[in-house]
N, C-alpha and C. Protein backbone atom coordinates (compact mmCIF):
# COMPACT_ATOMS: atom_id res chain seq x y z
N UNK A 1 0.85 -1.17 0.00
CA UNK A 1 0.00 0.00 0.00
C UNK A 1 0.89 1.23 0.00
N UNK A 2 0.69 2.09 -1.12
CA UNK A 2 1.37 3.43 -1.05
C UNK A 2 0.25 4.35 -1.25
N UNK A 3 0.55 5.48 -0.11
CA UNK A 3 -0.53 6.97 -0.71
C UNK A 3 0.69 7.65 -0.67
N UNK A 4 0.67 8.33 -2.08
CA UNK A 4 1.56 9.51 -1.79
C UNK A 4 0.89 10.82 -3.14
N UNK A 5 1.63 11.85 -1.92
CA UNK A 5 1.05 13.46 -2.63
C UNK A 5 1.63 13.48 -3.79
N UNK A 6 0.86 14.24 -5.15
CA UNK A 6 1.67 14.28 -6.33
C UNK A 6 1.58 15.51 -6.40
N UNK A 7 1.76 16.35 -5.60
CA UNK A 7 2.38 17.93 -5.89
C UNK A 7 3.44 18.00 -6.10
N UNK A 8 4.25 18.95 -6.61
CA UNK A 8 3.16 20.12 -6.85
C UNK A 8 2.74 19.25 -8.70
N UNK A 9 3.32 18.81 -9.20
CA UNK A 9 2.48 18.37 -10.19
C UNK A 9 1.32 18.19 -10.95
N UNK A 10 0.55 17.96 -9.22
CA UNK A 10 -0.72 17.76 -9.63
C UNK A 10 -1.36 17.78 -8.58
N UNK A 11 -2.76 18.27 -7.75
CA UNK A 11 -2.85 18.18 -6.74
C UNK A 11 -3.90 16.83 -6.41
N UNK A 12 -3.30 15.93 -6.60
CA UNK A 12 -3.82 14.80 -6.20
C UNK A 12 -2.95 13.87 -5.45
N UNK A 13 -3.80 12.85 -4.52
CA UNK A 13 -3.08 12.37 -3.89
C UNK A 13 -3.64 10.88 -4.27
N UNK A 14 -2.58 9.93 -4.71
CA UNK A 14 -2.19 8.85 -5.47
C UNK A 14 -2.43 7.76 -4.44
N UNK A 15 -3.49 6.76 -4.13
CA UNK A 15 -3.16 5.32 -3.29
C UNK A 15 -2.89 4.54 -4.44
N UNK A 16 -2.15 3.69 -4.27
CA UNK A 16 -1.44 2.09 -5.19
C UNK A 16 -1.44 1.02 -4.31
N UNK A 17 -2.08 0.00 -4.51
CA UNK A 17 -1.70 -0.94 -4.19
C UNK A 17 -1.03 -1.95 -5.07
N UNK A 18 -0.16 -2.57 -4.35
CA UNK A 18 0.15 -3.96 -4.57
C UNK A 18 0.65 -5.55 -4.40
N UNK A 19 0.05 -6.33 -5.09
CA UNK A 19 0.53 -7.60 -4.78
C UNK A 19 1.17 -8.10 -5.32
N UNK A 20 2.16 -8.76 -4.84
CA UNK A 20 3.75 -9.50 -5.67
C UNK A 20 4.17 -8.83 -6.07
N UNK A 21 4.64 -7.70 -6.26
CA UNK A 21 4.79 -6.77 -6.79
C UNK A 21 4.90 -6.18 -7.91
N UNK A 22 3.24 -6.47 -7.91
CA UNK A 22 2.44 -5.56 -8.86
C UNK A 22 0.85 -5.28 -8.83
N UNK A 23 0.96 -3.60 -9.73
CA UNK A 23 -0.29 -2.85 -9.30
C UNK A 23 -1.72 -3.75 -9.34
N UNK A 24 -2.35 -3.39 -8.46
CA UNK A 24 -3.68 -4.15 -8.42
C UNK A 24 -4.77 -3.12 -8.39
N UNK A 25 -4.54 -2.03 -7.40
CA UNK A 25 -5.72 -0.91 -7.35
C UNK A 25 -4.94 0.18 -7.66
N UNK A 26 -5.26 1.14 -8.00
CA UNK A 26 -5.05 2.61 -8.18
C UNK A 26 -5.67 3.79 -7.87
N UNK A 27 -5.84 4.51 -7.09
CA UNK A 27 -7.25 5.67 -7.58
C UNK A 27 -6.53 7.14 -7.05
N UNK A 28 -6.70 8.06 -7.51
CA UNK A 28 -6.46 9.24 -7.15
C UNK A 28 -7.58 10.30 -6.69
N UNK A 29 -7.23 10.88 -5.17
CA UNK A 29 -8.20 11.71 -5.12
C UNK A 29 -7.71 13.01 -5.27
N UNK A 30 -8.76 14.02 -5.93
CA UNK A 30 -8.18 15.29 -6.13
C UNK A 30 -8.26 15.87 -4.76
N UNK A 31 -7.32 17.10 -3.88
CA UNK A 31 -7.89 17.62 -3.24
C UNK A 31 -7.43 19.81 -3.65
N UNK A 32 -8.26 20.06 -4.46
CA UNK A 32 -8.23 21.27 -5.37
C UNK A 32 -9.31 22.05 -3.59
N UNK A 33 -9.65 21.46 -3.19
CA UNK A 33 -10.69 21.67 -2.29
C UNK A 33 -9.80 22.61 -0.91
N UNK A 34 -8.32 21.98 -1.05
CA UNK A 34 -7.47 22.64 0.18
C UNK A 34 -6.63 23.19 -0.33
N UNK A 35 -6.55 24.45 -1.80
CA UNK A 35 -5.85 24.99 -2.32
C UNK A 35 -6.57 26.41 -2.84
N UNK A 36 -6.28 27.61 -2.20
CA UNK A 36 -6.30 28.41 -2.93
C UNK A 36 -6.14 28.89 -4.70
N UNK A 37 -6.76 29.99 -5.18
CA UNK A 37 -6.76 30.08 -6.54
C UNK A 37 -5.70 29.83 -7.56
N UNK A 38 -4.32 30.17 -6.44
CA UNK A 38 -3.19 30.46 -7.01
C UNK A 38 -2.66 29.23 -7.29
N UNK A 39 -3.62 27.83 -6.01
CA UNK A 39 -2.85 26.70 -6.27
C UNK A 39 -1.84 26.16 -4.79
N UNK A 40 -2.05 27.26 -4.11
CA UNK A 40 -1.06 27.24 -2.25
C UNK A 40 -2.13 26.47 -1.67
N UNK A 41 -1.65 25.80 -0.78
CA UNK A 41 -2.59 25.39 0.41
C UNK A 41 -3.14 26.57 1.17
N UNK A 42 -4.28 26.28 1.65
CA UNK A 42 -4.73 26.91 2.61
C UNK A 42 -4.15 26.89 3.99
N UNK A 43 -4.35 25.85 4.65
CA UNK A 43 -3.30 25.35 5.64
C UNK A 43 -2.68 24.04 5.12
N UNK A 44 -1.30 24.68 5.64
CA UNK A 44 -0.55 23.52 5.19
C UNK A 44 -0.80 22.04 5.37
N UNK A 45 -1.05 21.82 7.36
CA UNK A 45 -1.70 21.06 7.62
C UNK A 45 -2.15 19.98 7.19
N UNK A 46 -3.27 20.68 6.35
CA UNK A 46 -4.35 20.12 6.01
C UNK A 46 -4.12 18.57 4.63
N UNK A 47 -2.99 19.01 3.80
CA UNK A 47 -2.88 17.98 3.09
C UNK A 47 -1.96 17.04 3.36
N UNK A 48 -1.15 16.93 4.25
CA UNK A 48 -0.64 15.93 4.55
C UNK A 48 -1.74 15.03 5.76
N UNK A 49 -2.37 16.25 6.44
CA UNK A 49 -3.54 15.26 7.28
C UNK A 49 -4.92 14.23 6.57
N UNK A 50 -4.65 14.85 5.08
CA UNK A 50 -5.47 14.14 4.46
C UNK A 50 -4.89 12.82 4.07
N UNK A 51 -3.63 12.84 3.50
CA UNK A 51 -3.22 11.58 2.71
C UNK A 51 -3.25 10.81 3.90
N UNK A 52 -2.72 11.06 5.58
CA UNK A 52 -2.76 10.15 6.48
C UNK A 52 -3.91 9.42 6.29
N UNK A 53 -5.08 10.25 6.66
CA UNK A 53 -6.28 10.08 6.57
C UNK A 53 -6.54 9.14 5.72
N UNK A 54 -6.65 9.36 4.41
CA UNK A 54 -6.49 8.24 3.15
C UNK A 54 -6.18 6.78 3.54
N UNK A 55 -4.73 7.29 3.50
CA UNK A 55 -4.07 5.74 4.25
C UNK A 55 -4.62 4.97 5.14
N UNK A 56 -4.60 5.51 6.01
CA UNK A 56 -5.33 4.78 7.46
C UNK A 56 -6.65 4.21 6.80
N UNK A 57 -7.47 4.60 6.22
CA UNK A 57 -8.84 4.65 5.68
C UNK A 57 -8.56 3.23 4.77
N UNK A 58 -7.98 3.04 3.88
CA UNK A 58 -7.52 2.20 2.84
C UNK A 58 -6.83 0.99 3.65
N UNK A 59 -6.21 0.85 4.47
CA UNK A 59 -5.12 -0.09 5.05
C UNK A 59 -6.65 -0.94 5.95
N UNK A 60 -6.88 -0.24 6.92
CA UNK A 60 -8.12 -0.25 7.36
C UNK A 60 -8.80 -1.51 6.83
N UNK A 61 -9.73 -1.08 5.28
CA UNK A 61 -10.63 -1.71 5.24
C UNK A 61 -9.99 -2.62 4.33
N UNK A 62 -9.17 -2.64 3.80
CA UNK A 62 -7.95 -4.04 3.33
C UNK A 62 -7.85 -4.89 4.38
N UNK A 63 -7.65 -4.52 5.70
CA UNK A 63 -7.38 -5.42 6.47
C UNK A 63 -8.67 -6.48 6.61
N UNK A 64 -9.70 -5.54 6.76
CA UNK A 64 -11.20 -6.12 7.25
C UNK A 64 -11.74 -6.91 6.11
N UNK A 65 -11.66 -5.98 4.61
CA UNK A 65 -12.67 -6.83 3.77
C UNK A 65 -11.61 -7.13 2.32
N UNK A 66 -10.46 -6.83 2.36
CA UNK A 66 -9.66 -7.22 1.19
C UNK A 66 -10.22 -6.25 0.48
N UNK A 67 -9.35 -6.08 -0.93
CA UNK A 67 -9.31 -5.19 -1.65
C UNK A 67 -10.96 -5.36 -2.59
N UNK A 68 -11.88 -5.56 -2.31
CA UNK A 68 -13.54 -6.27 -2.44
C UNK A 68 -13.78 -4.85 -1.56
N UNK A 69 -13.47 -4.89 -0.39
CA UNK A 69 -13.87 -3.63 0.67
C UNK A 69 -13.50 -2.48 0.16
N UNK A 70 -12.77 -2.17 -0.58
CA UNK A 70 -12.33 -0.95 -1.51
C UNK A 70 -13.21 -0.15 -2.24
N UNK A 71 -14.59 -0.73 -2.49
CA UNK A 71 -15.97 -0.67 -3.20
C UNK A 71 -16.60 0.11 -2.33
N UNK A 72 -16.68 -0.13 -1.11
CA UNK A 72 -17.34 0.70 0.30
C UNK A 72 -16.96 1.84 0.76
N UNK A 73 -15.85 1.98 0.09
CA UNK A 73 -15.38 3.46 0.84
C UNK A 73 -16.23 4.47 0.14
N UNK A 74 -16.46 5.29 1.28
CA UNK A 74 -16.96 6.75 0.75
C UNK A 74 -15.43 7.61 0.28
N UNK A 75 -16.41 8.66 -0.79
CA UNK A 75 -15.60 9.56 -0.90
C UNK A 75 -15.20 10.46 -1.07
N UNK A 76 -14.04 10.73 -0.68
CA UNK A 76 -13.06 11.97 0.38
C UNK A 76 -13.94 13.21 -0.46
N UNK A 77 -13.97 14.01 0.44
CA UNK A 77 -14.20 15.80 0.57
C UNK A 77 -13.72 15.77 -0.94
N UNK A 78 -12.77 15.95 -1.65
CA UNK A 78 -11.77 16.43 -2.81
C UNK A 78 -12.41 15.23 -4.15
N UNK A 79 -13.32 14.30 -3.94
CA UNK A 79 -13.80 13.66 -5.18
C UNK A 79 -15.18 13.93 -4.84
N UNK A 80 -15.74 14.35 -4.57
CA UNK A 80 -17.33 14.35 -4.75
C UNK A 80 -17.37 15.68 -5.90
């Protein structure tokens, strides 16, 4: 399991999973939602507390329902 930020590139933040090593899930959530016009964070904070967030969220329900449970997640503030 990897989440990682793809700023400044892009303001999305990237989960990957994989097995044997190789990709199985992918999804990116935007979060345009904790960035001013210019493209700055609002609080800095805030986007690294998200990808935690992410993570924990993802590892989580892998543990409980396997990557099947991946279907259940709601989602984040930055994809609706």
């Amino acid at each position: 399991m990897q989440t990682t930020d793809l700023a400044p590139a892009q303001a999305f933040i990237r989960q990957s999973i994989f097995r044997d090593g190789r990709l199985v899930h992918r999804v990116d959530h935007p979060y345009e939602d904790l960035l001013d016009a210019k493209g700055t964070a609002l609080d800095p904070q805030r986007v690294p507390a998200r990808v935690e967030s992410l993570h924990r969220q993802v590892v989580d329900v892998t543990r409980r329902a396997g990557l099947e449970g991946l279907a259940q997640l709601p989602l984040s503030e930055g994809d609706r």
